[in-house]
Protein backbone atom coordinates (compact mmCIF):
# COMPACT_ATOMS: atom_id res chain seq x y z
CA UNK A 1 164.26 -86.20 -138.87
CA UNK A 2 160.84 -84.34 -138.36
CA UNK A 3 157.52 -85.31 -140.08
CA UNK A 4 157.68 -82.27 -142.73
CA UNK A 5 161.09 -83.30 -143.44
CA UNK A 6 160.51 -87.04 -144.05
CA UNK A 7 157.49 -86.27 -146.14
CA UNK A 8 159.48 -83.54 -148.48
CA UNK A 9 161.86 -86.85 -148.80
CA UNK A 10 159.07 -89.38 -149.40
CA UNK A 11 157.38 -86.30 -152.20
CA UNK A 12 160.89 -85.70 -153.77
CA UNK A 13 161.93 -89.70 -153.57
CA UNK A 14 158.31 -90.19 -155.72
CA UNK A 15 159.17 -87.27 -158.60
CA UNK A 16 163.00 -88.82 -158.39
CA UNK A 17 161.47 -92.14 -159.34
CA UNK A 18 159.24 -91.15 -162.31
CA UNK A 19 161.57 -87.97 -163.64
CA UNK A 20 163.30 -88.24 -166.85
CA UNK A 21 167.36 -87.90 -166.79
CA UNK A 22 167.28 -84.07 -167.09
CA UNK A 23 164.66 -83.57 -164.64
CA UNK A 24 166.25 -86.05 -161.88
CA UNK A 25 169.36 -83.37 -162.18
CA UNK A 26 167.21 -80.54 -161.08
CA UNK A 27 165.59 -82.45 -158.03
CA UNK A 28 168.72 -83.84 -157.04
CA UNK A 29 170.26 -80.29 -157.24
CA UNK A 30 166.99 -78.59 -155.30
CA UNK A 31 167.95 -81.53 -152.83
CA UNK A 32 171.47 -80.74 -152.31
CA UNK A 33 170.93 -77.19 -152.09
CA UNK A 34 168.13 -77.59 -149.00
CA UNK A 35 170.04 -80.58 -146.94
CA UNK A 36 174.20 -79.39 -148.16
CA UNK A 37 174.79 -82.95 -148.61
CA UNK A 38 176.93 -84.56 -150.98
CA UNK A 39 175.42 -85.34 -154.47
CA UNK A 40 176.54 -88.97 -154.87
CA UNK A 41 174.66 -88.93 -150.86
CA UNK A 42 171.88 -87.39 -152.41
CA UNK A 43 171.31 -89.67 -155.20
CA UNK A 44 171.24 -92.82 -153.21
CA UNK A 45 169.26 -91.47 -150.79
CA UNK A 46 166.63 -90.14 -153.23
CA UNK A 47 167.04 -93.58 -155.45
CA UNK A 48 166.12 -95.43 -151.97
CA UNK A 49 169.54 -97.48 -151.57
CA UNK A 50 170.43 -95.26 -148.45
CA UNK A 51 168.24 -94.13 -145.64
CA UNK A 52 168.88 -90.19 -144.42
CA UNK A 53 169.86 -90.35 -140.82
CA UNK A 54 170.40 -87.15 -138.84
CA UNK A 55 173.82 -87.07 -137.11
CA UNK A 56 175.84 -84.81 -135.21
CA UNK A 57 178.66 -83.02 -136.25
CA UNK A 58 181.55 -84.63 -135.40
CA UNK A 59 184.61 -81.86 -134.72
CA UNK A 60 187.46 -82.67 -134.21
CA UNK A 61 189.12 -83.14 -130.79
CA UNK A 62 190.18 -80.67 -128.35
CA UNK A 63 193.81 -79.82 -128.23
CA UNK A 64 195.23 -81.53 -124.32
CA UNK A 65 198.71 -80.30 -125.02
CA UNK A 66 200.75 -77.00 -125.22
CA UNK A 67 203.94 -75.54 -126.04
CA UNK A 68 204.97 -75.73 -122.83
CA UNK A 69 204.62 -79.48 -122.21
CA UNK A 70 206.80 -79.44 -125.49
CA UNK A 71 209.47 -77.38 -124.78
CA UNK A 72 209.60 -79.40 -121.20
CA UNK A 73 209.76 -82.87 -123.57
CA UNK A 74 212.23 -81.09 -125.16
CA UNK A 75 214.41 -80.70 -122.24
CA UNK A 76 214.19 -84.04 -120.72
CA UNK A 77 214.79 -85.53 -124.21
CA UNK A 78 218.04 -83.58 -123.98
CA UNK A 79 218.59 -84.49 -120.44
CA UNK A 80 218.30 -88.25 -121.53
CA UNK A 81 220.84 -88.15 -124.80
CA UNK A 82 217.67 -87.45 -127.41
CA UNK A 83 216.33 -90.72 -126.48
CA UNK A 84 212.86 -91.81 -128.28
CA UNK A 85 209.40 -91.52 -127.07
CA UNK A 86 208.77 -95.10 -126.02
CA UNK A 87 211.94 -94.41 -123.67
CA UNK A 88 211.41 -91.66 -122.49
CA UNK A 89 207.99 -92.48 -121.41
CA UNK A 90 209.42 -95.23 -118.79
CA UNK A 91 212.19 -92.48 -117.85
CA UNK A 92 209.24 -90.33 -117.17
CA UNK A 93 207.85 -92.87 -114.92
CA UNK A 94 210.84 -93.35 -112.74
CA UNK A 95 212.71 -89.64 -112.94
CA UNK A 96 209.91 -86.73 -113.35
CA UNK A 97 208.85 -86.78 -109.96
CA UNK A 98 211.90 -86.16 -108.46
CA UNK A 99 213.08 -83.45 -110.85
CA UNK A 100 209.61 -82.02 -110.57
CA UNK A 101 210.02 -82.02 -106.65
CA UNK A 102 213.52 -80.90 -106.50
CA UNK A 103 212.97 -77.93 -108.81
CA UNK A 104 215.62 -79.15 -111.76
CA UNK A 105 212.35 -78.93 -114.43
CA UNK A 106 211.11 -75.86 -114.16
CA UNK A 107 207.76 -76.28 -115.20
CA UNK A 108 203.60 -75.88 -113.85
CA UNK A 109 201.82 -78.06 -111.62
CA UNK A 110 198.94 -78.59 -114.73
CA UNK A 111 202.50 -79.37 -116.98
CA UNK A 112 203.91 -81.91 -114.68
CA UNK A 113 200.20 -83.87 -114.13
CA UNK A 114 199.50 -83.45 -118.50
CA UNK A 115 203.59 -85.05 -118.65
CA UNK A 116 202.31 -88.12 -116.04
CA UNK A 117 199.60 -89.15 -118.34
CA UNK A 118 200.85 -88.25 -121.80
CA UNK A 119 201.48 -91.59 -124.27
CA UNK A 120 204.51 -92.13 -126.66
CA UNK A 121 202.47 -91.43 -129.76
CA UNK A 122 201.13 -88.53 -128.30
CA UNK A 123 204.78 -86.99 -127.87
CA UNK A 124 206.02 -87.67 -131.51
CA UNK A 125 202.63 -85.78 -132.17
CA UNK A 126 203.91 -82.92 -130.06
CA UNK A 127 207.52 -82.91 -131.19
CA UNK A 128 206.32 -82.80 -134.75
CA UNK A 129 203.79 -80.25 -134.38
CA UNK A 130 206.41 -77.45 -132.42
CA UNK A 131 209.11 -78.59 -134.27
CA UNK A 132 210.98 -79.47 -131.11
CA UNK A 133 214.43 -80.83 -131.57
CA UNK A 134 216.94 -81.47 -128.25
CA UNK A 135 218.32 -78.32 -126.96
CA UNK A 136 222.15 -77.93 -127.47
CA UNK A 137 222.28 -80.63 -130.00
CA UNK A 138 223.32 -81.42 -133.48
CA UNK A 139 222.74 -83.88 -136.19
CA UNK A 140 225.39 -86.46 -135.99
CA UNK A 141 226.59 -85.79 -139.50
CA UNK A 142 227.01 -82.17 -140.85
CA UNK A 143 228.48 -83.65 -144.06
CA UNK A 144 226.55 -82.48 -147.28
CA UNK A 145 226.34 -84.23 -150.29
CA UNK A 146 228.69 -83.38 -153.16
CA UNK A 147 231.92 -82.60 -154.24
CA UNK A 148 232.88 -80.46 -151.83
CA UNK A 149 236.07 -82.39 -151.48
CA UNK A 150 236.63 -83.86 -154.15
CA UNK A 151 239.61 -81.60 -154.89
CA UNK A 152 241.28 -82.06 -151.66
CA UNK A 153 241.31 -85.81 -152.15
CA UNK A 154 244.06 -87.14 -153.88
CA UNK A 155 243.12 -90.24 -156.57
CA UNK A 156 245.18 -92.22 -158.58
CA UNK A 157 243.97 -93.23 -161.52
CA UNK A 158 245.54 -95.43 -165.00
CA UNK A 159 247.92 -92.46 -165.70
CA UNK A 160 249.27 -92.59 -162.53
CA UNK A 161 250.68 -96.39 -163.29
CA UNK A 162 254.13 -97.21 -165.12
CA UNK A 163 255.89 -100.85 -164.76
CA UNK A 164 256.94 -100.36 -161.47
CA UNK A 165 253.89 -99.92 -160.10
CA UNK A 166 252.12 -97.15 -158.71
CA UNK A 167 254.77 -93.68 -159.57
CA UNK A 168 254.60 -90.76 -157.03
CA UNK A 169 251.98 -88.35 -157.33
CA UNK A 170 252.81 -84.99 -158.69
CA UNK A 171 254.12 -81.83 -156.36
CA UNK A 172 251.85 -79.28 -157.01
C-alpha cells in the first residue's frame, strides 16, 4: 500500500472512531466505493480488527485439457468395457503407447503427451464437463419406472381363490 493510501486509511480510521452511527455509514460507504471491497471488510478494517493488505488477483486456472483429449478418453473408456478413471489410468500406463505407436488411437502428438500425465480426478473432470459417455454403449437398464406393464402382468388376487385353491385365471 503507498504512503497517500495508508494515510487516507489512518485519516478515515480516526473520523470512523469518533463518528456517530449515521455518520460511520457514510465513511464506510465513501470507503467501499474508493477500495470495491466488501463492507463487512471495510468495517473491520476501518474499526482496526483487520489490517488492509494488498494482494493479487487470484484467477482462476488455465484450462490444460480439450475436447479432444476427451473424446480420445472416450474411446479408450469404450475400448476397455467403460471402465472407471482410477482404471483406466493404469491401462493408460501399460496400453497407450502402443496404440499411440501403432496408429489404433488416432489422436496428436500434444494429445498423447497431455493423456501420459493426466490424473484420475482430472478425467471425471473432463468426462463431466463434455458430457462424454462410451461410444456405442447403453445404460444397462432401459426399464422406466411405472406401470407400463402392469397390464400385461397377470396377478392373482383374493377373488381369484375358492376352496380348492387357487381357480384358473379368466380367458380373455
Amino acid at each position: 500500500m503507498s504512503q497517500p493510501d495508508r494515510e487516507y486509511l489512518e485519516s478515515l480510521k480516526k473520523r470512523y472512531a469518533k463518528a456517530t452511527k449515521k455518520e460511520r455509514g457514510k465513511i464506510l460507504n465513501e470507503y467501499v466505493k474508493t477500495t470495491s471491497c466488501h463492507h463487512k471488510h471495510a468495517s473491520a478494517v476501518l474499526s482496526g480488527k483487520r489490517q488492509r493488505v494488498k494482494r493479487p488477483i487470484r484467477r482462476p486456472r488455465q484450462t490444460v485439457y480439450t475436447v479432444e483429449d476427451a473424446r480420445a478418453l472416450e474411446i479408450l473408456s469404450d475400448w476397455f468395457d467403460g471402465i472407471n478413471s482410477k482404471l483406466l489410468r493404469a491401462v493408460l500406463d501399460a496400453c497407450l503407447e502402443p496404440l499411440y505407436v501403432r496408429g489404433d488411437l488416432p489422436i496428436s502428438a500434444k494429445c498423447y503427451e497431455r493423456l501420459r500425465h493426466i490424473s484420475p480426478a482430472s478425467m471425471d473432470r473432463l468426462r463431466g464437463r463434455y458430457g462424454c459417455r462410451p461410444v456405442g454403449r447403453r445404460s444397462r437398464s432401459r426399464t422406466k419406472p411405472g406401470t407400463l406393464l402392469k397390464d400385461q402382468i397377470p396377478i392373482r388376487t383374493r377373488a381369484d381363490w375358492n376352496e380348492n385353491g387357487w381357480r384358473p385365471m379368466a380367458e380373455n
